[in-house]
PDB file of N, CA and C in Angstrom:
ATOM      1  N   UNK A   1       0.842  -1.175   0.000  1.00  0.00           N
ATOM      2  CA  UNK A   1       0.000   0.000   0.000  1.00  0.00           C
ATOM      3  C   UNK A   1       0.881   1.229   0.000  1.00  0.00           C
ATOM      4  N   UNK A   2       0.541   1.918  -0.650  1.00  0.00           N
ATOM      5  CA  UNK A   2       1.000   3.486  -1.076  1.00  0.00           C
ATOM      6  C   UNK A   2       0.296   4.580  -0.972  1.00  0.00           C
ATOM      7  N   UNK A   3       0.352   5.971  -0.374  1.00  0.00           N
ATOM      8  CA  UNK A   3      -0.421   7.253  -0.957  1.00  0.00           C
ATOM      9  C   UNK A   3       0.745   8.035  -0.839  1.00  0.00           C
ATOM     10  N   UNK A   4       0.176   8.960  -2.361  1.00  0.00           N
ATOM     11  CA  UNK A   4       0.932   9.991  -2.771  1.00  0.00           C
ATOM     12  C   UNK A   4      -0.033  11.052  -3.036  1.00  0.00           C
ATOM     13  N   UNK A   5      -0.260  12.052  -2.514  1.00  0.00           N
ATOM     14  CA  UNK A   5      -1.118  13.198  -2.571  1.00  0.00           C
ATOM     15  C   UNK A   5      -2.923  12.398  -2.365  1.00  0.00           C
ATOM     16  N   UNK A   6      -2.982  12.735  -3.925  1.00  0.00           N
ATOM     17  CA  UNK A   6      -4.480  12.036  -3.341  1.00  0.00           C
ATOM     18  C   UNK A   6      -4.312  10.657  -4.626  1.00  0.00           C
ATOM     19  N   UNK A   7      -3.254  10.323  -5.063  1.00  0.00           N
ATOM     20  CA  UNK A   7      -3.438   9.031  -5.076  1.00  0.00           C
ATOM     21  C   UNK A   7      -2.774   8.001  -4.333  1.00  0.00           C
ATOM     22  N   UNK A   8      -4.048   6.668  -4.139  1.00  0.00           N
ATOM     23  CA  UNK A   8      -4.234   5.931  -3.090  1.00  0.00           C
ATOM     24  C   UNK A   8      -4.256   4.193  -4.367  1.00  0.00           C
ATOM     25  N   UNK A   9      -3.149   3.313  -3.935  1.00  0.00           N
ATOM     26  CA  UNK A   9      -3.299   2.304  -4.613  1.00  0.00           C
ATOM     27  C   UNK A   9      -2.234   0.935  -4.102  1.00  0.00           C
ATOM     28  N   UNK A  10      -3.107  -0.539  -4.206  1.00  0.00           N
ATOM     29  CA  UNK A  10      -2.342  -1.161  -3.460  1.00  0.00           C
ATOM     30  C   UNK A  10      -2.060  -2.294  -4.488  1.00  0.00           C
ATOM     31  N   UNK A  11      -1.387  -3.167  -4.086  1.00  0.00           N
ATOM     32  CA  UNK A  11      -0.537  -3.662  -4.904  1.00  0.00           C
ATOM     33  C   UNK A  11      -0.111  -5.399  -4.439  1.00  0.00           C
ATOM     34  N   UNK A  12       0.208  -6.447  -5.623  1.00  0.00           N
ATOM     35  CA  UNK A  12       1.040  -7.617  -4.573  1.00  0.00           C
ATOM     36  C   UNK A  12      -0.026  -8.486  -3.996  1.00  0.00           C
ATOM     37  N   UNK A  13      -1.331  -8.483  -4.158  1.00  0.00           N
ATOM     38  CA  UNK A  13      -2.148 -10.017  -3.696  1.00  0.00           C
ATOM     39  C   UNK A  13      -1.772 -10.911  -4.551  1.00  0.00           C
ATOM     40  N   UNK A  14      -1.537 -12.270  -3.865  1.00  0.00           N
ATOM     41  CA  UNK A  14      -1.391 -13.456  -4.048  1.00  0.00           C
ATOM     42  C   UNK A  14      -2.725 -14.375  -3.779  1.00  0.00           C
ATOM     43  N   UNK A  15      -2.512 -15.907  -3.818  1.00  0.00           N
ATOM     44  CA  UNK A  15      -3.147 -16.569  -3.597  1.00  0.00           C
ATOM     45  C   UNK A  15      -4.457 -16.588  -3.773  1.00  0.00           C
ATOM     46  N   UNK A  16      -5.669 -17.044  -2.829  1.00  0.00           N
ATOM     47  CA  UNK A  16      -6.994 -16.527  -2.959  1.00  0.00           C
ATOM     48  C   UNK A  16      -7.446 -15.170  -3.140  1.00  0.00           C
ATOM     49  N   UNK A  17      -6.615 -14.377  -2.176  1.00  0.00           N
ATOM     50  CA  UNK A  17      -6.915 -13.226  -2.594  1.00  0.00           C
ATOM     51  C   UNK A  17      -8.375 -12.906  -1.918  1.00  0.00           C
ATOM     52  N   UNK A  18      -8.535 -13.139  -1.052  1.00  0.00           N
ATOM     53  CA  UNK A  18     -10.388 -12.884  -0.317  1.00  0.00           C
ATOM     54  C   UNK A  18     -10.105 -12.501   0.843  1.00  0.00           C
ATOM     55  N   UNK A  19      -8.503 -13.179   1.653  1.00  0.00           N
ATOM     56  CA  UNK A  19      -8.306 -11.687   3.090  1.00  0.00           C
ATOM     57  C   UNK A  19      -7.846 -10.640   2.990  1.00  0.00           C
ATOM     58  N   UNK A  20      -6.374 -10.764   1.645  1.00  0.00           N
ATOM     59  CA  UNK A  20      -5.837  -9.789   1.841  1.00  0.00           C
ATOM     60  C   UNK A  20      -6.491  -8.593   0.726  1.00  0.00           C
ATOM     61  N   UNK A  21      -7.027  -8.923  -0.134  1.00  0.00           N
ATOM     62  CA  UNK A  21      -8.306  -7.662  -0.521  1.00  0.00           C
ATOM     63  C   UNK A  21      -8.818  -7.648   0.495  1.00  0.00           C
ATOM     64  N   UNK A  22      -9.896  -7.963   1.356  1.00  0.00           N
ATOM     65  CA  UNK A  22     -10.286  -7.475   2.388  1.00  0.00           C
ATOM     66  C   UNK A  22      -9.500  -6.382   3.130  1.00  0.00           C
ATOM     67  N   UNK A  23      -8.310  -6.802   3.833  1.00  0.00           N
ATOM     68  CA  UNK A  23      -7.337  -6.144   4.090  1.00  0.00           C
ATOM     69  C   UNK A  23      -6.673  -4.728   3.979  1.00  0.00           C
ATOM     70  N   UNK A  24      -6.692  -5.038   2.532  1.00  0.00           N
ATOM     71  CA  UNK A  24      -6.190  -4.199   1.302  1.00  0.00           C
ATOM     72  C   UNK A  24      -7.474  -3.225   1.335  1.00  0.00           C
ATOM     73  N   UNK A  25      -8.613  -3.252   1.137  1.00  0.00           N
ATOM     74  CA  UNK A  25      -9.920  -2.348   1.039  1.00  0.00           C
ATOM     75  C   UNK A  25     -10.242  -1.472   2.503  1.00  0.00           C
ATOM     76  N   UNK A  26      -9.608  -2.084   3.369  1.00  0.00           N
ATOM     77  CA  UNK A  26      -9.845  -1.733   4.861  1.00  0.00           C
ATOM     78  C   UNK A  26      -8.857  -0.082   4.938  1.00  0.00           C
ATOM     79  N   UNK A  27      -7.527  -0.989   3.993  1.00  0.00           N
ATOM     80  CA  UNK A  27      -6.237   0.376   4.690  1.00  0.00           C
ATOM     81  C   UNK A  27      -6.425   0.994   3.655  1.00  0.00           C
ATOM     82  N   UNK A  28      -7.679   1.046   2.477  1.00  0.00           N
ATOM     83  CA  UNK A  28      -7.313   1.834   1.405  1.00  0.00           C
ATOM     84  C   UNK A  28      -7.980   2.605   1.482  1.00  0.00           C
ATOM     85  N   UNK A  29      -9.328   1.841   2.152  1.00  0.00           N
ATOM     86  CA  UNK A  29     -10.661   2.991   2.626  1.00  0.00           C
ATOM     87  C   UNK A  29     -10.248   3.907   3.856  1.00  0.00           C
ATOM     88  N   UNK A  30      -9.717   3.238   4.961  1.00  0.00           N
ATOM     89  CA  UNK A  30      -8.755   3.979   6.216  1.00  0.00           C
ATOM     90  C   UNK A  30      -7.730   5.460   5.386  1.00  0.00           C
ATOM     91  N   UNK A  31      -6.832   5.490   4.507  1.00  0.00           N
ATOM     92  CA  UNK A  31      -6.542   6.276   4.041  1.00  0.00           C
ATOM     93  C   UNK A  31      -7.110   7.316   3.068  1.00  0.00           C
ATOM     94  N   UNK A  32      -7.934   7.383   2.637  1.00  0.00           N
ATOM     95  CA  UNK A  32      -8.368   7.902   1.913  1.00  0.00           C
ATOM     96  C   UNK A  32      -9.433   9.133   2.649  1.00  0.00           C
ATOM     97  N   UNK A  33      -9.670   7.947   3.577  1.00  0.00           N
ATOM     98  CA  UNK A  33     -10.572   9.498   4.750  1.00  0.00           C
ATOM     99  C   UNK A  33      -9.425  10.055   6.045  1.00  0.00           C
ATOM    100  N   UNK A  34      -8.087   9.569   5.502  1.00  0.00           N
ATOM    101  CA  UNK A  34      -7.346  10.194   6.439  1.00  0.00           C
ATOM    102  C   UNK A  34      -7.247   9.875   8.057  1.00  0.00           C
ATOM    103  N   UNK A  35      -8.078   8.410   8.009  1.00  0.00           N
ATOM    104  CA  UNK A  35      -7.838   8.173   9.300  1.00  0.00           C
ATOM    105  C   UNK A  35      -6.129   7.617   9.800  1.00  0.00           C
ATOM    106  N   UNK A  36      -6.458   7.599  11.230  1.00  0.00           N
ATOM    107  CA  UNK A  36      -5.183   7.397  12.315  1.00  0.00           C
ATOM    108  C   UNK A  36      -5.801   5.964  12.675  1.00  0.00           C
ATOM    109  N   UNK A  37      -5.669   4.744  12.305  1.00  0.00           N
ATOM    110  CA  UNK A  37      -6.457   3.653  13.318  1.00  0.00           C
ATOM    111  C   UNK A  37      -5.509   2.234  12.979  1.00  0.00           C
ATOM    112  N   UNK A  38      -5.655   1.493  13.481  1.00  0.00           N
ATOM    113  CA  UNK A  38      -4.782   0.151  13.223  1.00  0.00           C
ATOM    114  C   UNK A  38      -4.759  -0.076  11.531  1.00  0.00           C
ATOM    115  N   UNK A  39      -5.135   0.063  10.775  1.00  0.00           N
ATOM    116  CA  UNK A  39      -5.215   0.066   9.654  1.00  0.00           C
ATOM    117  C   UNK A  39      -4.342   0.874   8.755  1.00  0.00           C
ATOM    118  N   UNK A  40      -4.527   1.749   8.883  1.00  0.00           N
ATOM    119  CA  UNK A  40      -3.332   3.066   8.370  1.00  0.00           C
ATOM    120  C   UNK A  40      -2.147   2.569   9.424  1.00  0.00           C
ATOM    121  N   UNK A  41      -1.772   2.586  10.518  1.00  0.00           N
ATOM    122  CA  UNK A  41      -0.438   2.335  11.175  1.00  0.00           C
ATOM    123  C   UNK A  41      -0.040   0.314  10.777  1.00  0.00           C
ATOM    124  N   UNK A  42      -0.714   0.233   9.939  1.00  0.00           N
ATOM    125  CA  UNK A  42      -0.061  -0.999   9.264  1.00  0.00           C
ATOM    126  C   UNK A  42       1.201  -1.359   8.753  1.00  0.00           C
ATOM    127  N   UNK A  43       2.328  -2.275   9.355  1.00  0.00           N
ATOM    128  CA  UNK A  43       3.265  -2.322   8.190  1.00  0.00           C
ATOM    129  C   UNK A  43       3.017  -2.689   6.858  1.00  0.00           C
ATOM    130  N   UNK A  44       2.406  -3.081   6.335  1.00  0.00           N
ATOM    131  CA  UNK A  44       1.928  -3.042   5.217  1.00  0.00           C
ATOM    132  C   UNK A  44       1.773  -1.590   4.008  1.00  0.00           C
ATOM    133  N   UNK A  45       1.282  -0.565   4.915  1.00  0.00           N
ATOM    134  CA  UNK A  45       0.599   0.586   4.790  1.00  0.00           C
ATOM    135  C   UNK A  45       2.208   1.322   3.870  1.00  0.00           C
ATOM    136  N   UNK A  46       3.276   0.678   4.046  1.00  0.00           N
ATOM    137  CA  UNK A  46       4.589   1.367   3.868  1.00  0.00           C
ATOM    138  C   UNK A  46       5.484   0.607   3.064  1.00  0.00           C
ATOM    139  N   UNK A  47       4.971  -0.896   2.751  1.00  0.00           N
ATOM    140  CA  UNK A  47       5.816  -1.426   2.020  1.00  0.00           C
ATOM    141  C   UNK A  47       7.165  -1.995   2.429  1.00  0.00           C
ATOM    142  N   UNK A  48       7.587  -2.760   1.117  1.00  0.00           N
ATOM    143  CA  UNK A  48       9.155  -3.084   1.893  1.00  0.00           C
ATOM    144  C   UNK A  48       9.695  -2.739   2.286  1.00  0.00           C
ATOM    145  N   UNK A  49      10.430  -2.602   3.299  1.00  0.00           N
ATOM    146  CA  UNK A  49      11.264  -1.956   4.659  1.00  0.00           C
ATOM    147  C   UNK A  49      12.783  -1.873   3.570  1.00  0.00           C
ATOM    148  N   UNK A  50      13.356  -2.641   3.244  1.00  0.00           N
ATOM    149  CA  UNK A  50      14.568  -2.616   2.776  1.00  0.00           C
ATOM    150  C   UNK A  50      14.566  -2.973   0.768  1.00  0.00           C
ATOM    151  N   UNK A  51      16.186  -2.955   0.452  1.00  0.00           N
ATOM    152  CA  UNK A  51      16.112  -3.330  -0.216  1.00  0.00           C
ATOM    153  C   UNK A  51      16.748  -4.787  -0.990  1.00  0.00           C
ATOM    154  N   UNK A  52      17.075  -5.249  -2.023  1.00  0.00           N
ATOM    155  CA  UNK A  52      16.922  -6.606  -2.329  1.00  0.00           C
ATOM    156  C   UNK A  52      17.839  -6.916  -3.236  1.00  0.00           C
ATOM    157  N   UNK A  53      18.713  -8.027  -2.995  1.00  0.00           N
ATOM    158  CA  UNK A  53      19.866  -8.056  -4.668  1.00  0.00           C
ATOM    159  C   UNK A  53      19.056  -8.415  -5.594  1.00  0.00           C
ATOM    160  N   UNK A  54      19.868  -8.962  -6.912  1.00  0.00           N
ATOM    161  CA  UNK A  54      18.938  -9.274  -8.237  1.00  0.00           C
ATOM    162  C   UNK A  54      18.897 -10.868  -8.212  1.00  0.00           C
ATOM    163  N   UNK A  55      18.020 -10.970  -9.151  1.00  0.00           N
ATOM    164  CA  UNK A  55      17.602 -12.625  -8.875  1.00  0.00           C
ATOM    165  C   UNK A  55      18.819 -13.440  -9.866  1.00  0.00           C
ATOM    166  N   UNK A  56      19.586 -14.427  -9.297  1.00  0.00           N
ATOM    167  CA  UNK A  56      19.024 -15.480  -8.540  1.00  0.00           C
ATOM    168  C   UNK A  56      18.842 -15.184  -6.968  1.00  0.00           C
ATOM    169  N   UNK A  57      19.705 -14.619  -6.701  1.00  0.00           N
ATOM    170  CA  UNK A  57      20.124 -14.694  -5.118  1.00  0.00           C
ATOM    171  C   UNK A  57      19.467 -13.871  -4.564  1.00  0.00           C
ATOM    172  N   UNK A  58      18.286 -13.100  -5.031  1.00  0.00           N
ATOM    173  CA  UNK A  58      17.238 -12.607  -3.852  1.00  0.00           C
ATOM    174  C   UNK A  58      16.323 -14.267  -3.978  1.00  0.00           C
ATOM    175  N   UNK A  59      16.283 -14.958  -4.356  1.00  0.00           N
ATOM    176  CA  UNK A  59      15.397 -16.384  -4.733  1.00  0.00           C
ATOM    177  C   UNK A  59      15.975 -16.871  -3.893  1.00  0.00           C
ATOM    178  N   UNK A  60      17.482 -17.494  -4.369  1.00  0.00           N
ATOM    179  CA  UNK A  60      17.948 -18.011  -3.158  1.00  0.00           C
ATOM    180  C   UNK A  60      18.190 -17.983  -1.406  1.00  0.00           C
ATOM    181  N   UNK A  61      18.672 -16.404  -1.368  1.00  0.00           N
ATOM    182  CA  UNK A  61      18.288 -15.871  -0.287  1.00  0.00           C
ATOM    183  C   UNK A  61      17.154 -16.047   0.398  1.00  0.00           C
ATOM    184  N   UNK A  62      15.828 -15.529  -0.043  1.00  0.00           N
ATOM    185  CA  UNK A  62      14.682 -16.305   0.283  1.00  0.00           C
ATOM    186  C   UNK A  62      14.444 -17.342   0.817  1.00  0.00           C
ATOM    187  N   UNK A  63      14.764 -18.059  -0.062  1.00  0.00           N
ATOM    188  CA  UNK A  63      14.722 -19.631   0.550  1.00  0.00           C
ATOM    189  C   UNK A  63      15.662 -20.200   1.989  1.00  0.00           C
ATOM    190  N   UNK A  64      16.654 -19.341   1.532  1.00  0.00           N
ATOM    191  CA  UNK A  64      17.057 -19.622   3.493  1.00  0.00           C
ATOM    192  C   UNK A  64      16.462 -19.111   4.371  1.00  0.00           C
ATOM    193  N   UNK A  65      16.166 -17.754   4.365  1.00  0.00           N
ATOM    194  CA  UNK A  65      15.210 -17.247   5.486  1.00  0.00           C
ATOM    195  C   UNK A  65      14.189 -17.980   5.753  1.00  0.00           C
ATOM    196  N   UNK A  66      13.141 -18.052   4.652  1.00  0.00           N
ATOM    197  CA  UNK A  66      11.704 -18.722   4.821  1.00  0.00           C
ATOM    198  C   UNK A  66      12.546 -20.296   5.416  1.00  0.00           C
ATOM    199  N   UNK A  67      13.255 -21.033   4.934  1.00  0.00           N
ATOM    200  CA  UNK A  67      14.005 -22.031   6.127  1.00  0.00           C
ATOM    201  C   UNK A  67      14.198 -22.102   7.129  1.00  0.00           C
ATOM    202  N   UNK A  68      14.781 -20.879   7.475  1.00  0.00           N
ATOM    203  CA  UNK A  68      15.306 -20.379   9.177  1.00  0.00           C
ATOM    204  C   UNK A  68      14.232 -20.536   9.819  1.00  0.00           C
ATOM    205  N   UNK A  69      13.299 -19.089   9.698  1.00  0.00           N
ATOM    206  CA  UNK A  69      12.041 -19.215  10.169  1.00  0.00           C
ATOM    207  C   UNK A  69      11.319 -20.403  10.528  1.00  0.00           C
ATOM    208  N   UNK A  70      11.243 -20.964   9.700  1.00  0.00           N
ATOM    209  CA  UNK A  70      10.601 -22.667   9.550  1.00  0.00           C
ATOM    210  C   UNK A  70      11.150 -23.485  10.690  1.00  0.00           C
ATOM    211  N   UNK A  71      12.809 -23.176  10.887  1.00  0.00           N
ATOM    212  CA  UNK A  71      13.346 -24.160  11.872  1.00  0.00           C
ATOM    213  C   UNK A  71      12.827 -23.445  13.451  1.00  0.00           C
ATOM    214  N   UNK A  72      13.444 -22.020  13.268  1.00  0.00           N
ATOM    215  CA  UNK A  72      13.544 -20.937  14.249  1.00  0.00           C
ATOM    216  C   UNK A  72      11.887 -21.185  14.925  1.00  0.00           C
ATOM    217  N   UNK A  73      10.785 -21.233  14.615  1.00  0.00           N
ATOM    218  CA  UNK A  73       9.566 -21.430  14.935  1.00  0.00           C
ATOM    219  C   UNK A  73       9.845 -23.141  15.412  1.00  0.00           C
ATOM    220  N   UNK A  74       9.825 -23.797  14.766  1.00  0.00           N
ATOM    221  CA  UNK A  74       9.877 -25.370  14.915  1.00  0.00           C
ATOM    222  C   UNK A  74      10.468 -25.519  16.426  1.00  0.00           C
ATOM    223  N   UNK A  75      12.182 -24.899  16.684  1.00  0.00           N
ATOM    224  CA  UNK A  75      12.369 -25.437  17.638  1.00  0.00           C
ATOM    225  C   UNK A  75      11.481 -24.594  19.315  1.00  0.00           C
ATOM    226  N   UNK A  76      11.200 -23.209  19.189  1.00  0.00           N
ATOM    227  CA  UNK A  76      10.523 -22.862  20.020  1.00  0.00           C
ATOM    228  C   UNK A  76       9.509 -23.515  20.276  1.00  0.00           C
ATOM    229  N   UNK A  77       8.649 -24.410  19.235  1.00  0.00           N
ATOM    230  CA  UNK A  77       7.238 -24.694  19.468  1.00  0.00           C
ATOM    231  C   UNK A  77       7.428 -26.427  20.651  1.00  0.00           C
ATOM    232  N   UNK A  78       8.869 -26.611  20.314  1.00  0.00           N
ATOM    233  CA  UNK A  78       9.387 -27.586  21.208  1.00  0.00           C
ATOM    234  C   UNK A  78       9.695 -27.467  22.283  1.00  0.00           C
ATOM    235  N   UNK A  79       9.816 -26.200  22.238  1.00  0.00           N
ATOM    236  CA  UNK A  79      10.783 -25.798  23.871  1.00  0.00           C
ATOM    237  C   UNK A  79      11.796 -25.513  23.451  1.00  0.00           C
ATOM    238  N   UNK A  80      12.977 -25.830  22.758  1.00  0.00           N
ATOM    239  CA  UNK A  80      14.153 -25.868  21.919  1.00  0.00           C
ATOM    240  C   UNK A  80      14.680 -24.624  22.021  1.00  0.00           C
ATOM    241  N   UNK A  81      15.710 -24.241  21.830  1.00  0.00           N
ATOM    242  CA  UNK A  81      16.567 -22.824  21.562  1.00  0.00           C
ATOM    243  C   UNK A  81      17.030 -23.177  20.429  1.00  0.00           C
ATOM    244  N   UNK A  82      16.225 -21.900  19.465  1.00  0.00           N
ATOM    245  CA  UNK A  82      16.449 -22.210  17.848  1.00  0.00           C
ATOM    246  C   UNK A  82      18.237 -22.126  17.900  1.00  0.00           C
ATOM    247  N   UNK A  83      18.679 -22.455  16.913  1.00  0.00           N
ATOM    248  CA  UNK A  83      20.336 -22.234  15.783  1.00  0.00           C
ATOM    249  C   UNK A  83      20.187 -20.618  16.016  1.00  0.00           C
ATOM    250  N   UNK A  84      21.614 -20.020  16.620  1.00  0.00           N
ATOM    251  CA  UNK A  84      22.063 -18.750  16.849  1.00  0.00           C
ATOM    252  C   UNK A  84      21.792 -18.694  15.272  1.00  0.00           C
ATOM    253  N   UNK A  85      21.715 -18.667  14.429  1.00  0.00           N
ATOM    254  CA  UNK A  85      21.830 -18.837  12.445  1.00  0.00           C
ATOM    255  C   UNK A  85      20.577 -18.944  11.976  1.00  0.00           C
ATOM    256  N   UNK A  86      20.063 -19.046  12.565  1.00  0.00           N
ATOM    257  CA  UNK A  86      18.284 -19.236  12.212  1.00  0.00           C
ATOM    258  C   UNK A  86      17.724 -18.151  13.116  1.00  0.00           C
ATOM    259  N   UNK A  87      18.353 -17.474  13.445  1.00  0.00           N
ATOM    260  CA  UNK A  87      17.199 -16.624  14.634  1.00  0.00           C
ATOM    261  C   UNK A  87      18.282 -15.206  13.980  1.00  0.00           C
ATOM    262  N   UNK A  88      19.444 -15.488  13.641  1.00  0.00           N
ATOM    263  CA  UNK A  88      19.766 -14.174  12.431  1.00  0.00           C
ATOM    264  C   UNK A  88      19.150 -14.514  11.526  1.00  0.00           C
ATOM    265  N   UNK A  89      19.197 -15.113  10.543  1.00  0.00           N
ATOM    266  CA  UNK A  89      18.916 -14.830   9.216  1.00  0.00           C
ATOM    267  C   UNK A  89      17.089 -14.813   9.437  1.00  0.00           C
ATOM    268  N   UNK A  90      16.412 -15.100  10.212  1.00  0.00           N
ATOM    269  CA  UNK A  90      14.674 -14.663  10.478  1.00  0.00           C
ATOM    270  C   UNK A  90      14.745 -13.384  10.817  1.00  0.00           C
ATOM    271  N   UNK A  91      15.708 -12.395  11.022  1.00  0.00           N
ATOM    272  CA  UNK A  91      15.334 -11.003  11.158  1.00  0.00           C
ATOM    273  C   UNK A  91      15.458 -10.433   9.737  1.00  0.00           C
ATOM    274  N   UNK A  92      16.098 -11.297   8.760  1.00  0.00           N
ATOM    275  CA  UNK A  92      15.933 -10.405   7.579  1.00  0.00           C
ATOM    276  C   UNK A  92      14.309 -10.717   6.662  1.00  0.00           C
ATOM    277  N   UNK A  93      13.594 -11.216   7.662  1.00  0.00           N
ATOM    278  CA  UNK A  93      11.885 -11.089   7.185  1.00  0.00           C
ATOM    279  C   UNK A  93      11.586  -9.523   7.497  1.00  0.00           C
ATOM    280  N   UNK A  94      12.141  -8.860   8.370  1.00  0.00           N
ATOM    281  CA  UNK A  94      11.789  -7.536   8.193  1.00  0.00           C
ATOM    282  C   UNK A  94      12.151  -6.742   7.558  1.00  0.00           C
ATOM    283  N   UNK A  95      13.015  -7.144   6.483  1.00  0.00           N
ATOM    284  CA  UNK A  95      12.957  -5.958   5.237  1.00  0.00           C
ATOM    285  C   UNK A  95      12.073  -5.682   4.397  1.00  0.00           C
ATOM    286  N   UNK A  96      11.413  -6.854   4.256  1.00  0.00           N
ATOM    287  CA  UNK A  96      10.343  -7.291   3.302  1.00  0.00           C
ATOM    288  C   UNK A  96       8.813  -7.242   4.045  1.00  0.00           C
ATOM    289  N   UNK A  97       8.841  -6.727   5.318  1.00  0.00           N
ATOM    290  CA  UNK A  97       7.890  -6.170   6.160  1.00  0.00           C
ATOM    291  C   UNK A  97       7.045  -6.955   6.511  1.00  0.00           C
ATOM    292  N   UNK A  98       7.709  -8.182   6.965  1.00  0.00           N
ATOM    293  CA  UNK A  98       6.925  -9.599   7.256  1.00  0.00           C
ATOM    294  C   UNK A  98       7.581  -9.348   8.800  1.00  0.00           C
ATOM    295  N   UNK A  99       6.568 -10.054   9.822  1.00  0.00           N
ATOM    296  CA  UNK A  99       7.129  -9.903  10.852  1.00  0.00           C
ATOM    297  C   UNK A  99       7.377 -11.628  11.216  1.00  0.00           C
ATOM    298  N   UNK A 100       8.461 -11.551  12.273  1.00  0.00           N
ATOM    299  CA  UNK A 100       8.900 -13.048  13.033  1.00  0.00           C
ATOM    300  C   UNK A 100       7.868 -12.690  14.061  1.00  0.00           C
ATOM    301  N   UNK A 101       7.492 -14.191  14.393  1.00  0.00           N
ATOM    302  CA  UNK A 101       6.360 -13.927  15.992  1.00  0.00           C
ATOM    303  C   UNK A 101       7.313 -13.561  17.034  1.00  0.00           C
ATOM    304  N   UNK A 102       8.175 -13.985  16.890  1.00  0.00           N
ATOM    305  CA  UNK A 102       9.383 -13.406  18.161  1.00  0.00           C
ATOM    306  C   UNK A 102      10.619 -12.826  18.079  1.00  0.00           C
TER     307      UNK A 102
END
């Protein structure tokens, strides 16, 4: 999601596509009347946080994080103390303005 003066436009659904339009219609309608409410203070509302090499290796890259994460969640849900290496490379979900639950 983006606004620039008075244009207002969002961008990037995937999949079904029936929450995050929902979603998407919530922070688009929220901006447009200029509100302040969980909706407008969305990370979403701002887009990717950082930026990204060229592909292959933003692909590849990817794929380790979304890994990490995968483990980094896995071993907490055990009790476990994730890989010092998995609990770095899950903070680079916040460039891309995805959050880690922890």
């Amino acid at each position: 999601m983006s606004a620039s003066g008075n244009v207002f436009y969002g961008f990037g659904y995937s999949g079904s596509g029936v929450g995050p339009c929902h979603m998407g219609g919530q922070i688009l309608a929220s901006l447009v009347q200029g509100l302040d409410n969980p909706w407008t203070r969305s990370p979403l509302v701002n887009g990717p946080l950082g930026y990204f090499p060229p592909e292959p290796i933003r692909y590849l890259g990817s794929l380790m994080v979304r890994n990490a994460i995968r483990r980094k969640e896995r071993a907490e849900d055990h009790g476990r103390r994730p890989r010092h290496l998995d609990v770095r490379l899950a903070k680079f979900a916040a460039a891309a303005g995805k959050a880690d639950k922890a």
